[in-house]
Protein backbone atom coordinates (compact mmCIF):
# COMPACT_ATOMS: atom_id res chain seq x y z
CA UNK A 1 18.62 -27.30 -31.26
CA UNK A 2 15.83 -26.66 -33.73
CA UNK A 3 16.85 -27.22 -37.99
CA UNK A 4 15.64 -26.73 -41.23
CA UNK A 5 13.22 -29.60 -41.13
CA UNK A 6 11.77 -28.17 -37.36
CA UNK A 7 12.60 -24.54 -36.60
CA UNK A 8 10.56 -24.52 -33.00
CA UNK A 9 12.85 -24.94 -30.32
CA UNK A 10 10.43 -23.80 -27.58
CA UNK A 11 6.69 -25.04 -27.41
CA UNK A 12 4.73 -23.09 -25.02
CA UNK A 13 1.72 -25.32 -23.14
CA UNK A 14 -1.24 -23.48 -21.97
CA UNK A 15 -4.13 -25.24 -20.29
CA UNK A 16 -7.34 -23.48 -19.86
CA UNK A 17 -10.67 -24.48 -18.74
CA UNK A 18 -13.42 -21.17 -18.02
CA UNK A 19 -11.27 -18.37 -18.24
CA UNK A 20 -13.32 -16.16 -20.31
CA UNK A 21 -11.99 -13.45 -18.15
CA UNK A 22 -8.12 -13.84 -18.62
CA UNK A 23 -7.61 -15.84 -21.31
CA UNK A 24 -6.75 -12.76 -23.93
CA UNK A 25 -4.72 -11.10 -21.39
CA UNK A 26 -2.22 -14.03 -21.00
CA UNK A 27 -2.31 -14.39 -24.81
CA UNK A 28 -1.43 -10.84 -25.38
CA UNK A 29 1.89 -11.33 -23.14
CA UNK A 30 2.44 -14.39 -25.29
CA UNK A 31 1.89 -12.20 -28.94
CA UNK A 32 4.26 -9.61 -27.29
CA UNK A 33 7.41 -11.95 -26.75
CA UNK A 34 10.51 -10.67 -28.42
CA UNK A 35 11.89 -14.49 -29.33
CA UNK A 36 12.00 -15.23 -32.79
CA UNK A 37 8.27 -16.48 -33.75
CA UNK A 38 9.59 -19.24 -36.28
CA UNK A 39 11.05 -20.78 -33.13
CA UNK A 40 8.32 -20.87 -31.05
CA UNK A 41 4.38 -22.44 -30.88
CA UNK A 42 2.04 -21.52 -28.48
CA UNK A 43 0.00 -24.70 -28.15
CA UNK A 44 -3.20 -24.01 -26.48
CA UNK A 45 -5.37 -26.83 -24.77
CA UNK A 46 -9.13 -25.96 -23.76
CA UNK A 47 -10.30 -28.31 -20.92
CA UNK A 48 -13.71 -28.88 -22.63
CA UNK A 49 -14.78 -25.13 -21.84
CA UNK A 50 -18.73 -24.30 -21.24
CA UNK A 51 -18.00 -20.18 -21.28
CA UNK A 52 -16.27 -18.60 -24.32
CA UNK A 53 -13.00 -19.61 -23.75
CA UNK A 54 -12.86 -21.15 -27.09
CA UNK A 55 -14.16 -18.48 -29.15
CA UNK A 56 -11.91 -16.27 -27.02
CA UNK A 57 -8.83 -17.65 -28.40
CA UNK A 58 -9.96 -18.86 -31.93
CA UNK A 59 -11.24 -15.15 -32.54
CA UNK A 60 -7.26 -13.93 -31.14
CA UNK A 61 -5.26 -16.73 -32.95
CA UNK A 62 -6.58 -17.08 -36.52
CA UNK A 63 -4.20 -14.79 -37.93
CA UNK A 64 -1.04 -15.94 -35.90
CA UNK A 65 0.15 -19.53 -37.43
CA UNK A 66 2.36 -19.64 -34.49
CA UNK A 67 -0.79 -19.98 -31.93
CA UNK A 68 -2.51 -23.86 -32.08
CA UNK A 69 -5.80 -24.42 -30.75
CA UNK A 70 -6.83 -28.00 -29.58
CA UNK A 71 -9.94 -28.80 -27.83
CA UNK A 72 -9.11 -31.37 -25.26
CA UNK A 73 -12.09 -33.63 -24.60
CA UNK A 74 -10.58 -37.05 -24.40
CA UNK A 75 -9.25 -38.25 -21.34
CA UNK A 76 -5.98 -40.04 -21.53
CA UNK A 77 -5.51 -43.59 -19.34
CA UNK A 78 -5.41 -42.27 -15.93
CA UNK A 79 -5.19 -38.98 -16.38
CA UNK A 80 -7.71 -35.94 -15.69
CA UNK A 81 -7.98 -31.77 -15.57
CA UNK A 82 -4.83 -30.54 -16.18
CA UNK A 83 -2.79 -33.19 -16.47
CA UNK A 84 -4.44 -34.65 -18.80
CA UNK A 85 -4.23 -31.77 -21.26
CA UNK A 86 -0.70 -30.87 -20.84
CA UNK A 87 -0.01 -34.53 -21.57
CA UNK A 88 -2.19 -34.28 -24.98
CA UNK A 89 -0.35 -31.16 -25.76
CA UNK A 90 3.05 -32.27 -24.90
CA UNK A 91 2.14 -35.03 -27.60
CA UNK A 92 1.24 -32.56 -30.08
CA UNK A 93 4.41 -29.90 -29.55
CA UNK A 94 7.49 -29.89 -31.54
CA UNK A 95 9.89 -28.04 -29.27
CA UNK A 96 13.13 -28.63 -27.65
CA UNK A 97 12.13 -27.01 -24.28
CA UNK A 98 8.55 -27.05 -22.88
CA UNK A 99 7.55 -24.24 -21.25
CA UNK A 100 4.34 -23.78 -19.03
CA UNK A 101 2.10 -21.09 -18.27
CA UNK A 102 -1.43 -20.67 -16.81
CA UNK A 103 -4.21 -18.95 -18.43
CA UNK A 104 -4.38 -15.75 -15.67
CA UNK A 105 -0.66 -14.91 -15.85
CA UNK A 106 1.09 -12.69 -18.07
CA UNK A 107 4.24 -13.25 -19.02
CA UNK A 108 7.23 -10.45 -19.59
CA UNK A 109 8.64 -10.08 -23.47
CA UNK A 110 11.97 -11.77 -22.00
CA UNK A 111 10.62 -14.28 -20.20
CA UNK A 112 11.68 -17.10 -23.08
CA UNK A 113 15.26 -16.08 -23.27
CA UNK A 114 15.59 -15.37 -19.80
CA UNK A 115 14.68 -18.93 -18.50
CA UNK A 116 16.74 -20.84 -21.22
CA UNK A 117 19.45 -18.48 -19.88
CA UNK A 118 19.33 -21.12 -16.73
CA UNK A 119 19.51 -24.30 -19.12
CA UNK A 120 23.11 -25.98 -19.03
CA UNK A 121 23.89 -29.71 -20.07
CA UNK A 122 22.04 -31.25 -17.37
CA UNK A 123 19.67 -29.20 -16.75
CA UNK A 124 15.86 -30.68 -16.70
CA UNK A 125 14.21 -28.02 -15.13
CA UNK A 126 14.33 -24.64 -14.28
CA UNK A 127 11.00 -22.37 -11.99
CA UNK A 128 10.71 -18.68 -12.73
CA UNK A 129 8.71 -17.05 -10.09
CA UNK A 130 5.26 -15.72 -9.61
CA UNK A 131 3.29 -12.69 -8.12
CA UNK A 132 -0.10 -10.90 -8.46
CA UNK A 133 -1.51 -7.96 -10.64
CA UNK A 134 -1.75 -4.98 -8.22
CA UNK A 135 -5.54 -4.56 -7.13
CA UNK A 136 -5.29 -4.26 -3.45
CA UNK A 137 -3.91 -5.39 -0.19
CA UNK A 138 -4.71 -8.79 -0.31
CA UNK A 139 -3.33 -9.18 -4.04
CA UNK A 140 -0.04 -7.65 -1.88
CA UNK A 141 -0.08 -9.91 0.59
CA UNK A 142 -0.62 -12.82 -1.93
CA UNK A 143 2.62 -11.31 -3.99
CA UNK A 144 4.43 -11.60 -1.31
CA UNK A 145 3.57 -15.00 0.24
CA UNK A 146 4.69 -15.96 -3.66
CA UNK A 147 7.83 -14.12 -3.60
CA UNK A 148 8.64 -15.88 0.22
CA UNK A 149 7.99 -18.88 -1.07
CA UNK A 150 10.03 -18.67 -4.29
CA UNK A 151 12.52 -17.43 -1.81
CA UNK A 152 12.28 -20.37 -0.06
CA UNK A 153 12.86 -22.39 -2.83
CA UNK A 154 15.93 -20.59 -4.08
CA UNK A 155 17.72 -21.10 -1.04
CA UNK A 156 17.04 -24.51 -1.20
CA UNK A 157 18.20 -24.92 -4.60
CA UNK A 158 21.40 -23.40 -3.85
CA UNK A 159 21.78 -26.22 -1.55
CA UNK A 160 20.58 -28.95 -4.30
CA UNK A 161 17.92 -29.87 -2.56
CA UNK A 162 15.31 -29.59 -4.71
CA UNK A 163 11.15 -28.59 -3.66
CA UNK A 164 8.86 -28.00 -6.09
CA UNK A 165 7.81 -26.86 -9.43
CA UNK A 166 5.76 -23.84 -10.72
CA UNK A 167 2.49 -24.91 -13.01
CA UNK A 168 2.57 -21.44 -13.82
CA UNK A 169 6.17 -20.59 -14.55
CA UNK A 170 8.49 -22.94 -15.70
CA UNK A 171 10.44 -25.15 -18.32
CA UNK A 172 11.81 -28.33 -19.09
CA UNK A 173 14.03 -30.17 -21.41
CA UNK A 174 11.77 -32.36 -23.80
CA UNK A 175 14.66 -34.79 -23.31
CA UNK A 176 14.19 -34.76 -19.09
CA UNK A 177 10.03 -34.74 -19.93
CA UNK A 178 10.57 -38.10 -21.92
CA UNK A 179 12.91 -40.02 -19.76
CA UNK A 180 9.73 -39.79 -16.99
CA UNK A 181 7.65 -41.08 -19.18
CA UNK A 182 6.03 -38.01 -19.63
CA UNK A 183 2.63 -37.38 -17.42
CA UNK A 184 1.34 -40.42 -18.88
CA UNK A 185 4.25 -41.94 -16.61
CA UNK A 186 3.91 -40.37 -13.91
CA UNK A 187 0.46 -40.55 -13.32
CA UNK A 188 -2.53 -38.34 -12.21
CA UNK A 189 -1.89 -35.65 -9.51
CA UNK A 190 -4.01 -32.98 -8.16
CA UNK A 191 -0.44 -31.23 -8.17
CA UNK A 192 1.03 -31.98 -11.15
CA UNK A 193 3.47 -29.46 -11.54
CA UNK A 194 4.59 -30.78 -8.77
CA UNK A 195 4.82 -34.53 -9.47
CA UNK A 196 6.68 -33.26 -12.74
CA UNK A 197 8.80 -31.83 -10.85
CA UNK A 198 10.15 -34.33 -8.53
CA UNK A 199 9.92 -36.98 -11.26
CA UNK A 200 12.49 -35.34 -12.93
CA UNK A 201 15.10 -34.34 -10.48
CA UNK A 202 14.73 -37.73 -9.15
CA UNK A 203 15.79 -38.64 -12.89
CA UNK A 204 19.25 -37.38 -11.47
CA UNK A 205 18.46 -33.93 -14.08
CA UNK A 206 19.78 -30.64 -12.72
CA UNK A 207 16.93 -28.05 -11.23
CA UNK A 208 17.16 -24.06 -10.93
CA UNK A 209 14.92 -21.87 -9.70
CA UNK A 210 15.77 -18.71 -11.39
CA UNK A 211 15.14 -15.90 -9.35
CA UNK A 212 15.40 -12.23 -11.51
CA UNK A 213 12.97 -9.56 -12.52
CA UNK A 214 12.47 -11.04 -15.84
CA UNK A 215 11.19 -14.38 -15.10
CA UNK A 216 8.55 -12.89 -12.78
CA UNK A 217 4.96 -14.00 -14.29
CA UNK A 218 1.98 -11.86 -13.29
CA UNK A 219 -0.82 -13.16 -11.60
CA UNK A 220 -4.65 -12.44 -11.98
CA UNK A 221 -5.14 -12.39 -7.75
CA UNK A 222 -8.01 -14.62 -6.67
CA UNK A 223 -11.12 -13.30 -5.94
CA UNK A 224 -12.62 -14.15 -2.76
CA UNK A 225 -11.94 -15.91 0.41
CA UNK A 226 -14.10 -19.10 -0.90
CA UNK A 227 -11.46 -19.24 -3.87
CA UNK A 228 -8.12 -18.87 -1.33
CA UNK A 229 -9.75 -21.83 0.98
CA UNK A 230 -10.26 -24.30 -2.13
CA UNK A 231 -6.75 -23.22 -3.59
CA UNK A 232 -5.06 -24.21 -0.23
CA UNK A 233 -6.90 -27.57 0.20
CA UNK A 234 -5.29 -28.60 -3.42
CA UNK A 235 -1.86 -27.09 -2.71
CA UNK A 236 -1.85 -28.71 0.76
CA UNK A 237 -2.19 -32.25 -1.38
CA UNK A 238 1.45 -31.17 -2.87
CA UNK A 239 2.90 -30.06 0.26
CA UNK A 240 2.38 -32.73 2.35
CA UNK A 241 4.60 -34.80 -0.30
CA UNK A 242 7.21 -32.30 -0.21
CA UNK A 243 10.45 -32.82 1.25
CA UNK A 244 9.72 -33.29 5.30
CA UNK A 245 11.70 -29.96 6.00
CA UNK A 246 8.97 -27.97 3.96
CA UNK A 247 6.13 -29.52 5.90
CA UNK A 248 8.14 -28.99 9.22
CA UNK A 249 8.31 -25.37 8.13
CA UNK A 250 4.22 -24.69 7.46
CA UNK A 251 3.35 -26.31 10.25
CA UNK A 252 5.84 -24.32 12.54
CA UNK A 253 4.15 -20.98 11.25
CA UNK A 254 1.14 -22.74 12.01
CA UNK A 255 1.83 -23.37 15.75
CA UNK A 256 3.86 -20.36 16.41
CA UNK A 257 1.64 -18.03 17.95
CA UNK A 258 -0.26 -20.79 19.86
CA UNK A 259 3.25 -22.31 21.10
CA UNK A 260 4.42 -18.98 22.21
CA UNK A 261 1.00 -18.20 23.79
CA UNK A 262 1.89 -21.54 25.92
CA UNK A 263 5.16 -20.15 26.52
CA UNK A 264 3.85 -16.87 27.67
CA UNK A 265 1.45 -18.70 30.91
CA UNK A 266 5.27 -18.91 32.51
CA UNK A 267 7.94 -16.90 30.73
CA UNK A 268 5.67 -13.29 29.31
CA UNK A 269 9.44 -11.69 28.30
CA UNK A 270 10.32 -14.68 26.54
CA UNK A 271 7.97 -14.84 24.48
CA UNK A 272 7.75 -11.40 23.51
CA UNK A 273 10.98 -11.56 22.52
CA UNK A 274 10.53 -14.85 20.58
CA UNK A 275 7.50 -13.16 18.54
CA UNK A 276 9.36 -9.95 18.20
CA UNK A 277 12.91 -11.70 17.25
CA UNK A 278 10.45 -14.40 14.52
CA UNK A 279 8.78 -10.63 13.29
CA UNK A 280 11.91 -8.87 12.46
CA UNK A 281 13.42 -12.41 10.65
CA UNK A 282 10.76 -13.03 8.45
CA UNK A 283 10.26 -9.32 7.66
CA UNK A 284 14.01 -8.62 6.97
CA UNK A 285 13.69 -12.21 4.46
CA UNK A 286 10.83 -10.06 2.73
CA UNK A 287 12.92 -6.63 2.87
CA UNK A 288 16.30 -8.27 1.58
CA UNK A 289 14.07 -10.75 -1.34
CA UNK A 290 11.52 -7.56 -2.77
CA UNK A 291 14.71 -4.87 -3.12
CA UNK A 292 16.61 -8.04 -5.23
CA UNK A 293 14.19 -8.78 -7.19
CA UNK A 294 12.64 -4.78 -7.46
CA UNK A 295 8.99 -5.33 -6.29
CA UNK A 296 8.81 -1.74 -5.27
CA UNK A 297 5.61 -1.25 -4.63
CA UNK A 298 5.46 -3.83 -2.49
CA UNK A 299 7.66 -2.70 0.29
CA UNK A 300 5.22 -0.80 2.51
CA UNK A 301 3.47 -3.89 2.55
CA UNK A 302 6.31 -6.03 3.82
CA UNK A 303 5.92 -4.70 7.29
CA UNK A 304 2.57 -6.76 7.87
CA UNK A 305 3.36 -9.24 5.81
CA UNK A 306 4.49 -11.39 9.22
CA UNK A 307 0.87 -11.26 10.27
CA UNK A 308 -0.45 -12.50 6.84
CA UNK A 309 1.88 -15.85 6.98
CA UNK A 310 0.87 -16.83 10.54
CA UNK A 311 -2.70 -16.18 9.35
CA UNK A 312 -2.66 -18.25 6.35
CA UNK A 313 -0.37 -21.13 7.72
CA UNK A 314 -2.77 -21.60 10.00
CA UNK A 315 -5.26 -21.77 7.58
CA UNK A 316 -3.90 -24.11 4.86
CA UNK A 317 -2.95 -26.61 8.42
CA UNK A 318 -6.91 -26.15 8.90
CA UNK A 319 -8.21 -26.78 5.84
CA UNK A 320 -5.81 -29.73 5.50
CA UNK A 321 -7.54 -31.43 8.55
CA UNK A 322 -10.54 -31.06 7.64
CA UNK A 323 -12.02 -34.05 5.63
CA UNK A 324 -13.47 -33.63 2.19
CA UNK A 325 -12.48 -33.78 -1.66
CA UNK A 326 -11.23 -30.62 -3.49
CA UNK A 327 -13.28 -28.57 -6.30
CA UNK A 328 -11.31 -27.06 -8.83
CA UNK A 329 -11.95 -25.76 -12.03
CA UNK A 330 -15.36 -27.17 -11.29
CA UNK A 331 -14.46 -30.92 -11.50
CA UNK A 332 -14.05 -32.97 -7.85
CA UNK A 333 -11.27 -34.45 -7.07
């Protein structure tokens, strides 16, 4: 725990690169936690920013000793984007417990004590979960492909079998970070919440994907269709080195509809009833997961959300086909 000589027992790492536009909302949410501020620091990496990120956050912080800015311009050996900043700023933190957040969420004034909450002896990791500001029916639809996915992952983690990690949302031991050699040891990925992820429950550390209200980070939603096609091509990259019952899952909502198009040449009940049987399944999932964790004002939206997954699984199998590198954050990779 923290002492006398090093009071911070939580550093919180936030990389940003360009994001003028929601880089003071995210550090609001941060000001407004209720944990103790001589426990925490908010150590902030900017990815070598051309907008006014920087000034952004220098302007916000200089009266709050508890914020650190670091402009992150050298690359560390094998490292790049993200990575490469959260492994500077995981050198520079003090904490106990590393959490990580992205530069368009907001976090909620609990969100600190609720996710140590999930911390026991063994514990290396722990997800909170994710959905988007509400703007409109896509930003729904996005919320809930989050929440079913998060759902996903709970289940899963009930049965110790653990998926992925949350960039976005979630927190490790500093003790679990170092025994993987950190990301310096792990090495560049594309993913690499992700790849910390997996390195540490394959460390043998425990894993829990917490799944309340309070641990629910809020999303800026993307902003056109250009941005959802270049997000998927990068997630696909972590996907397809997921465990093989994940990929076996996207690429069955992928090939559902054309499957059960097939089906429907010889048997047309049969596959009414399949689609009708797979609408009422994945909707009641969504029904049962949104009134557990109180999304509200989500719940009309539910009832189409069936037709948004086959949609975008169909999507993200496309744009994994199709050959070419992946643009984020302006850099190729």
């Amino acid at each position: 725990m923290s002492n006398e000589s090093n009071p911070v027992l939580v550093s919180i790492l936030l990389a940003a690169r360009n994001e003028e536009a929601n880089i003071e909302r995210c550090l609001r949410s941060l000001e407004a936690l209720g944990f103790s501020k001589e426990k925490i620091e908010i150590c902030i990496g900017d990815d070598d920013s051309s907008d006014e990120t920087a000034s952004i956050i220098q302007k916000y912080i200089k009266d709050k000793p508890y914020f650190k800015y670091y402009k992150i311009s050298a690359q560390t050996a094998g490292l790049k984007g993200k990575a490469n900043v959260l492994a500077q700023l995981a050198n520079f933190s003090t904490g106990k417990y590393l959490f990580f957040c992205d530069a368009d969420i907001a976090v909620s004034p609990d969100w600190i004590e609720k996710m140590l909450a999930h911390f026991e002896e063994n514990t290396g990791v722990v997800v909170g979960l994710t959905r988007m500001k509400k703007r409109s029916l896509l930003a729904d639809f996005l919320s809930l492909e989050w929440i079913f996915t998060l759902s996903l992952m709970r289940y899963f983690s009930l049965l110790g079998i653990p998926v992925s990690g949350l960039g976005n949302n979630m927190a490790v031991t500093r003790k679990a970070y170092d025994a993987v050699g950190g990301y310096e040891g792990i090495g560049f990925s594309i993913v690499e919440d992700y790849a910390l992820f997996m390195a540490i429950t394959n460390k043998k550390f425990g894993f829990v994907q917490a799944y309340t209200k309070d641990v629910i980070g809020i999303s800026e939603p993307l902003s056109s269709f250009k941005e959802l096609v270049t997000q998927r091509k990068r997630w696909m990259q972590g996907i397809m080195q997921s465990p093989l019952v994940i990929r076996i899952c996207l690429i069955f909502s992928a090939l559902l509809i054309p499957g059960i198009m097939i089906i429907a040449i010889w048997d047309p009940l049969r596959s009414i009833r399949m689609v009708v049987s797979n609408y009422f399944f994945i909707t009641g999932i969504m029904l049962l997961a949104t009134v557990i964790l109180r999304q509200w004002d989500l719940l009309k939206t539910v009832l189409l959300f069936w037709f948004y997954l086959i949609g975008i699984s169909c999507l993200m199998l496309i744009v994994h086909l199709i050959p070419g590198k992946t643009v984020w954050k302006d850099r190729t990779y």
